[in-house]
N, C-alpha and C. Protein backbone atom coordinates (compact mmCIF):
# COMPACT_ATOMS: atom_id res chain seq x y z
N UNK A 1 -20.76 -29.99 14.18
CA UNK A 1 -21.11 -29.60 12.86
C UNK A 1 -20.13 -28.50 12.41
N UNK A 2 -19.75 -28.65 11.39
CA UNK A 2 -18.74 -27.68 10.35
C UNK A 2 -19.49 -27.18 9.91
N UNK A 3 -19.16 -25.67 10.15
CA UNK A 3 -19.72 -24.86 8.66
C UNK A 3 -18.58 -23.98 8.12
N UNK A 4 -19.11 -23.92 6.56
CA UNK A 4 -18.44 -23.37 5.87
C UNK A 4 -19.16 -21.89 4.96
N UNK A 5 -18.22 -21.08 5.36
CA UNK A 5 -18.76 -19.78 4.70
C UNK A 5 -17.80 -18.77 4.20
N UNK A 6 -18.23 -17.59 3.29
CA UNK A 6 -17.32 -16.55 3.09
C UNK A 6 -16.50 -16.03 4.55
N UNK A 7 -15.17 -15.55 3.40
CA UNK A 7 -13.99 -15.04 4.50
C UNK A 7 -15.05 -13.77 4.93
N UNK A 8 -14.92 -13.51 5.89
CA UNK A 8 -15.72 -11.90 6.41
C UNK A 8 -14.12 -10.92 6.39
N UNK A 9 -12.78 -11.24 6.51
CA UNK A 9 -11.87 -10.29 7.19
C UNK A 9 -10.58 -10.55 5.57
N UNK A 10 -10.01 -9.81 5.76
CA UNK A 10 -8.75 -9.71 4.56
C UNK A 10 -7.57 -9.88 5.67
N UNK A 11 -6.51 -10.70 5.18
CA UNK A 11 -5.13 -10.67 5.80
C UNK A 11 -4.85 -9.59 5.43
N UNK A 12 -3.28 -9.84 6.35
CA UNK A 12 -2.25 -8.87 6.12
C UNK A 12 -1.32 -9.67 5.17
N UNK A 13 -1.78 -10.95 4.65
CA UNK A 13 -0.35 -11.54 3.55
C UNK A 13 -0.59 -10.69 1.86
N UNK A 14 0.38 -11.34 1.69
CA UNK A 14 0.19 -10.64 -0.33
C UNK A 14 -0.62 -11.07 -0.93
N UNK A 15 -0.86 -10.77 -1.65
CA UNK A 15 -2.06 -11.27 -2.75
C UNK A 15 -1.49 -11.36 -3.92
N UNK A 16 -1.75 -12.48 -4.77
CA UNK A 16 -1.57 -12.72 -5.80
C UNK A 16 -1.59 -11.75 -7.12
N UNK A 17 -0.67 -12.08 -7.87
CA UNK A 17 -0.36 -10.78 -8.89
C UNK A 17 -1.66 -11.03 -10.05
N UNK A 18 -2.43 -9.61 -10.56
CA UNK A 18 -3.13 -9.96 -11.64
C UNK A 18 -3.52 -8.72 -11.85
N UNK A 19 -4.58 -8.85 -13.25
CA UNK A 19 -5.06 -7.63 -13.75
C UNK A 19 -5.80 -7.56 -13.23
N UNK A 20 -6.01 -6.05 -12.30
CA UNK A 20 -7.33 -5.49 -12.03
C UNK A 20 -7.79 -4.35 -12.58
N UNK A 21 -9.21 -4.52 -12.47
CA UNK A 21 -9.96 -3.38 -12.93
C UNK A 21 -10.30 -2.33 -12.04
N UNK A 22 -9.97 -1.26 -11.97
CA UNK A 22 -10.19 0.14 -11.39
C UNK A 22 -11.75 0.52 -11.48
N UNK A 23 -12.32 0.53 -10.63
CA UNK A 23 -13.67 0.54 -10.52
C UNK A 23 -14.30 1.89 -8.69
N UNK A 24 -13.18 1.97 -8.57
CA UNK A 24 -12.93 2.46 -6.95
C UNK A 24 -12.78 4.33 -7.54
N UNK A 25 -14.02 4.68 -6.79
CA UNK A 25 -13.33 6.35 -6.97
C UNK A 25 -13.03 6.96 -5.73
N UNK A 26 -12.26 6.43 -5.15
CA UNK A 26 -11.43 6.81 -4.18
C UNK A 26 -10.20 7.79 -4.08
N UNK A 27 -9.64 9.11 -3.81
CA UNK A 27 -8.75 9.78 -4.21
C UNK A 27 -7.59 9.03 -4.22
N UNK A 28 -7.27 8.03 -3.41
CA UNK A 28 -6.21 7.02 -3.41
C UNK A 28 -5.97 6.49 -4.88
N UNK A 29 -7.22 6.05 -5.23
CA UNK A 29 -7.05 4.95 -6.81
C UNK A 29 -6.76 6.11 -7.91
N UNK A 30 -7.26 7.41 -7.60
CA UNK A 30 -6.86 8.20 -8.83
C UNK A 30 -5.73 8.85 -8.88
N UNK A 31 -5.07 8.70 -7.75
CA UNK A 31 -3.65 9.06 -7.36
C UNK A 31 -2.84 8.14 -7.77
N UNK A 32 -2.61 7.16 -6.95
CA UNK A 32 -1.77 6.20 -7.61
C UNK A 32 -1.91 5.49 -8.86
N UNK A 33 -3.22 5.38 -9.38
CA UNK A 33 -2.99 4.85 -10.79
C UNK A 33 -2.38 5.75 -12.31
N UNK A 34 -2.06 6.90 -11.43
CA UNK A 34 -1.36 8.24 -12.23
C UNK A 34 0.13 7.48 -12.91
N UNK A 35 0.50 6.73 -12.05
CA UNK A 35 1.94 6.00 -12.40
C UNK A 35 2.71 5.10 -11.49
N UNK A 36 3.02 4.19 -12.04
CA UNK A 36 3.00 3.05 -11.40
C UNK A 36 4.12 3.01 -10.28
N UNK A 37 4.76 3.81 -10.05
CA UNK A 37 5.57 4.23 -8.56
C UNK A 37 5.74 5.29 -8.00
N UNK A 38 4.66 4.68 -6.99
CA UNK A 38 4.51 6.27 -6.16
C UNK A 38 5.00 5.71 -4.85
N UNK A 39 5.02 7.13 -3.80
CA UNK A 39 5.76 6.67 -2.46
C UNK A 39 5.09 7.67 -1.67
N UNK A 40 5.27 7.23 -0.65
CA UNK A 40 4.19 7.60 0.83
C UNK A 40 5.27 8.15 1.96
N UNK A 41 4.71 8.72 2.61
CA UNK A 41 5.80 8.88 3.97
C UNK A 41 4.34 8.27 5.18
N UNK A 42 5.14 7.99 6.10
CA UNK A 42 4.64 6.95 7.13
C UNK A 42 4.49 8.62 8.49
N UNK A 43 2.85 8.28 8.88
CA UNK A 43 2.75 9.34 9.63
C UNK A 43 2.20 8.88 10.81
N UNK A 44 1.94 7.57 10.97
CA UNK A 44 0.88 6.76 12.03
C UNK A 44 1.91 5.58 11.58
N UNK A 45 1.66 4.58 13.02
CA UNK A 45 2.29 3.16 12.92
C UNK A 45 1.69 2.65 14.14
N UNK A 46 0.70 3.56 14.71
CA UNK A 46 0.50 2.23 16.54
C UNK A 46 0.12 1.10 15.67
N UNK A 47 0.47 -0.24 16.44
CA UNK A 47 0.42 -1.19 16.19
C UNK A 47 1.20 -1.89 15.57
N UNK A 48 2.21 -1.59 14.38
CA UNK A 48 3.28 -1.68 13.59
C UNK A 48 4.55 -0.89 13.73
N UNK A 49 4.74 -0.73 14.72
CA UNK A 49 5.92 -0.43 15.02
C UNK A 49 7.57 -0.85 14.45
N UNK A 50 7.23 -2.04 14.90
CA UNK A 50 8.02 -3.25 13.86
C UNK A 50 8.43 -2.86 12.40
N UNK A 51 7.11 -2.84 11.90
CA UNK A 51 7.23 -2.66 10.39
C UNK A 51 6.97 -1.16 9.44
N UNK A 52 6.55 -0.67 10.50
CA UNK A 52 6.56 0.91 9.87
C UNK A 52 7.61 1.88 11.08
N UNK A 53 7.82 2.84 9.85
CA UNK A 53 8.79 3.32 10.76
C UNK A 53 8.05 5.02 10.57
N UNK A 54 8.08 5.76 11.08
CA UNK A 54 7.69 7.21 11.40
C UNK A 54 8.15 8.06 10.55
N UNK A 55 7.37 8.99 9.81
CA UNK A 55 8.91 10.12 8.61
C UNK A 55 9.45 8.95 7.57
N UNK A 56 9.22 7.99 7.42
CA UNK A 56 9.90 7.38 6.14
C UNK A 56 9.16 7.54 5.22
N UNK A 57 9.97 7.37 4.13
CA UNK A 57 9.33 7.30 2.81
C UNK A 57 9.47 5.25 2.31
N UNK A 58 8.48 5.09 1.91
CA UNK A 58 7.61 4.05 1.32
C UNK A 58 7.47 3.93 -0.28
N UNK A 59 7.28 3.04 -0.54
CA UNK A 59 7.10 2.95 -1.61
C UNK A 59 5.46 1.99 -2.08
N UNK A 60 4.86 2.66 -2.52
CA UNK A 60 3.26 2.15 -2.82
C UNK A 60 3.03 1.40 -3.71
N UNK A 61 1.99 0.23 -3.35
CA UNK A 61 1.53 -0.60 -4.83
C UNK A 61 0.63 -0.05 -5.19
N UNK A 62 -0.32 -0.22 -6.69
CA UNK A 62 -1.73 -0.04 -6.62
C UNK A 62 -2.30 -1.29 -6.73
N UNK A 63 -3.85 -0.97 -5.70
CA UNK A 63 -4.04 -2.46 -5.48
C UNK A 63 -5.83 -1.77 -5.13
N UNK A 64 -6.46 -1.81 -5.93
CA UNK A 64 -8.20 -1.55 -5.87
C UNK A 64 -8.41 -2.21 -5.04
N UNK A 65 -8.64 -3.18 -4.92
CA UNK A 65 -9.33 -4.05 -3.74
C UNK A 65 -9.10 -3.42 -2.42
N UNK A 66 -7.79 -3.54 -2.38
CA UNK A 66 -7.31 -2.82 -0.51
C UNK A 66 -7.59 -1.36 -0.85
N UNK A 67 -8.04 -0.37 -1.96
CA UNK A 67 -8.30 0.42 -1.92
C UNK A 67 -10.22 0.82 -1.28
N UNK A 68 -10.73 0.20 -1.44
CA UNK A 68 -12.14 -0.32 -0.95
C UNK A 68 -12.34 -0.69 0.38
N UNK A 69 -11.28 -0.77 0.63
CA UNK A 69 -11.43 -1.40 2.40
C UNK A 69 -10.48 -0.13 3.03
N UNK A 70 -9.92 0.87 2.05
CA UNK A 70 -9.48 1.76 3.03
C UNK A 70 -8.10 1.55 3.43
N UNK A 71 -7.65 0.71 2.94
CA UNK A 71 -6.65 0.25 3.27
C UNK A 71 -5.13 0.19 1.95
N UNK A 72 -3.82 0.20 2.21
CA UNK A 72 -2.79 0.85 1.11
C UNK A 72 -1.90 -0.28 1.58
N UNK A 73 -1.25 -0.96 -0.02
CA UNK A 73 -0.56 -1.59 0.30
C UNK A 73 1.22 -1.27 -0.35
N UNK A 74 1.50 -1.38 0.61
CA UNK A 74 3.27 -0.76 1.40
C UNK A 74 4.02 -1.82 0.88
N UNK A 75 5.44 -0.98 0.64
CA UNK A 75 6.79 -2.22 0.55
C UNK A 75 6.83 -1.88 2.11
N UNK A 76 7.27 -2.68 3.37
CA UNK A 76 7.44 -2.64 4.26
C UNK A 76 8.98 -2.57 4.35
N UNK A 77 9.32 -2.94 5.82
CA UNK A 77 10.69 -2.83 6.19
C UNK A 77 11.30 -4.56 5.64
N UNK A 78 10.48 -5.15 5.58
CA UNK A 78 10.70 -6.74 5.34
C UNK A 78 11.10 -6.67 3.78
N UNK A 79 10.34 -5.43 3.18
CA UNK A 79 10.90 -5.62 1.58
C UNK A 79 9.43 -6.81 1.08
N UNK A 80 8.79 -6.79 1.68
CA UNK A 80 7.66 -7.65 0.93
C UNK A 80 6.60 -6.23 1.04
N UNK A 81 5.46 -6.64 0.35
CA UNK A 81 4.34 -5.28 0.02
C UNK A 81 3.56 -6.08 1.02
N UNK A 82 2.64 -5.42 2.45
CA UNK A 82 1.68 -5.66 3.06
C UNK A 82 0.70 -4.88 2.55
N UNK A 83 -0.69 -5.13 3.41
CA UNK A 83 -1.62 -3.97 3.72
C UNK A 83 -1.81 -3.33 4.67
N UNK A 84 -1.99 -1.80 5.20
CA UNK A 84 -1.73 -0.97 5.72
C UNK A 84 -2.80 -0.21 5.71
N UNK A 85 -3.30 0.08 7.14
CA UNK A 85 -4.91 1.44 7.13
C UNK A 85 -4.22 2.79 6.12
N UNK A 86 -4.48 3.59 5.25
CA UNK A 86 -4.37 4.58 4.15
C UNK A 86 -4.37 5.71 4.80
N UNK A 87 -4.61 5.65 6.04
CA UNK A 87 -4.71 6.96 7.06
C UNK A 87 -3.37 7.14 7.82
N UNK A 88 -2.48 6.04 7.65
CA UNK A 88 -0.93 5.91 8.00
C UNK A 88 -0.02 6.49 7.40
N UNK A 89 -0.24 6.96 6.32
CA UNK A 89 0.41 7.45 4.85
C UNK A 89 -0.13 8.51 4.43
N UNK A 90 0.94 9.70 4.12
CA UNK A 90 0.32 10.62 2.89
C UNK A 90 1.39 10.53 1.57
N UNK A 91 0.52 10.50 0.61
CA UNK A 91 1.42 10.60 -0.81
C UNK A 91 1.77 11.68 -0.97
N UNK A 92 3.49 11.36 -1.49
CA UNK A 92 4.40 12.43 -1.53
C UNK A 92 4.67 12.11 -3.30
N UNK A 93 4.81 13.48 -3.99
CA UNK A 93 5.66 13.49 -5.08
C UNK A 93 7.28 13.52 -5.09
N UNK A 94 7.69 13.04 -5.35
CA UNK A 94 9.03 12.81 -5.35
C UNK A 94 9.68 13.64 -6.43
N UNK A 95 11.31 14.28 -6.60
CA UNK A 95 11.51 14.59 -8.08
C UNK A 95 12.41 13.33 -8.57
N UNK A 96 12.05 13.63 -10.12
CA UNK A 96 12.21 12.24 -10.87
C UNK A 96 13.81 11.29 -10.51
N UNK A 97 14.98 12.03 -9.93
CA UNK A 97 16.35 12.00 -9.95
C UNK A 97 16.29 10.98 -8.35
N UNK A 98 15.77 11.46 -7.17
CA UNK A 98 15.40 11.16 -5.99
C UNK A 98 14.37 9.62 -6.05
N UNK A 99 13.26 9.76 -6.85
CA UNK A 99 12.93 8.37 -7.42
C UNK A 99 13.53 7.42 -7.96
N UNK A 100 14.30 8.01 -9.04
CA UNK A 100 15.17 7.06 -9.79
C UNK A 100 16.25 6.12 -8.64
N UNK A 101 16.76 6.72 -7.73
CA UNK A 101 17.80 6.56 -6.74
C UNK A 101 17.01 5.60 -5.61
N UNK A 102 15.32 5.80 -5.27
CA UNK A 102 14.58 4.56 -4.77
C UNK A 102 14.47 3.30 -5.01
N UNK A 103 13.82 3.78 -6.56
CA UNK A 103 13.66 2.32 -7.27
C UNK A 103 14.77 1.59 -7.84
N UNK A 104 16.04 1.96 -7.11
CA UNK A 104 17.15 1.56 -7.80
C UNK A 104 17.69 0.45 -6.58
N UNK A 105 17.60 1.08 -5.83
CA UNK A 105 18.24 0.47 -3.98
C UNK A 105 17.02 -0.57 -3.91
N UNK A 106 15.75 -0.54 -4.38
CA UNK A 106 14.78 -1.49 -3.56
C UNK A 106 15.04 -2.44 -4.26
């Protein structure tokens, strides 16, 4: 017998692009929805070694949903955006000249 039921777990793939609604009062969602490119430095990686690197700076999506589960989703080293535990990352302000020079290279 097959059964069929809700996903219980979230990947680590991308998720489809769309409008979401901010509904999360999480210090994360009121941080990053301040402006739409913000960047993280990487302070934790067991397990991702691979794909996170230690002391880097990151670049952040906003994404409510993975904000609810605690979780932040990253441009990785692959150059694609995963999801990532939020406890791996602290948000850094950048100055505007040093940003400009990020979002230029990615």
């Amino acid at each position: 017998m097959v059964r069929y039921g809700k996903r219980k777990c979230i990947g680590m793939k991308r998720m489809g692009l769309g409008e979401r609604k901010s509904d999360s009062n999480t210090c994360w969602s009121k941080q990053l929805n301040k402006r739409t490119n913000e960047f993280v430095v990487c302070v934790r990686n067991e397990g991702y070694q691979a794909s996170l690197e230690l002391r880097k700076i990151y670049q952040a999506v906003p994404d409510t949903d993975a904000e609810r589960h605690h979780l932040l989703r990253v441009v990785d080293e692959s150059g694609e955006d995963y999801l990532y535990p939020q406890d791996f990352f602290l948000l850094i302000e950048l100055p505007k000249a040093v940003e400009k020079v990020l979002l230029a290279v990615a």
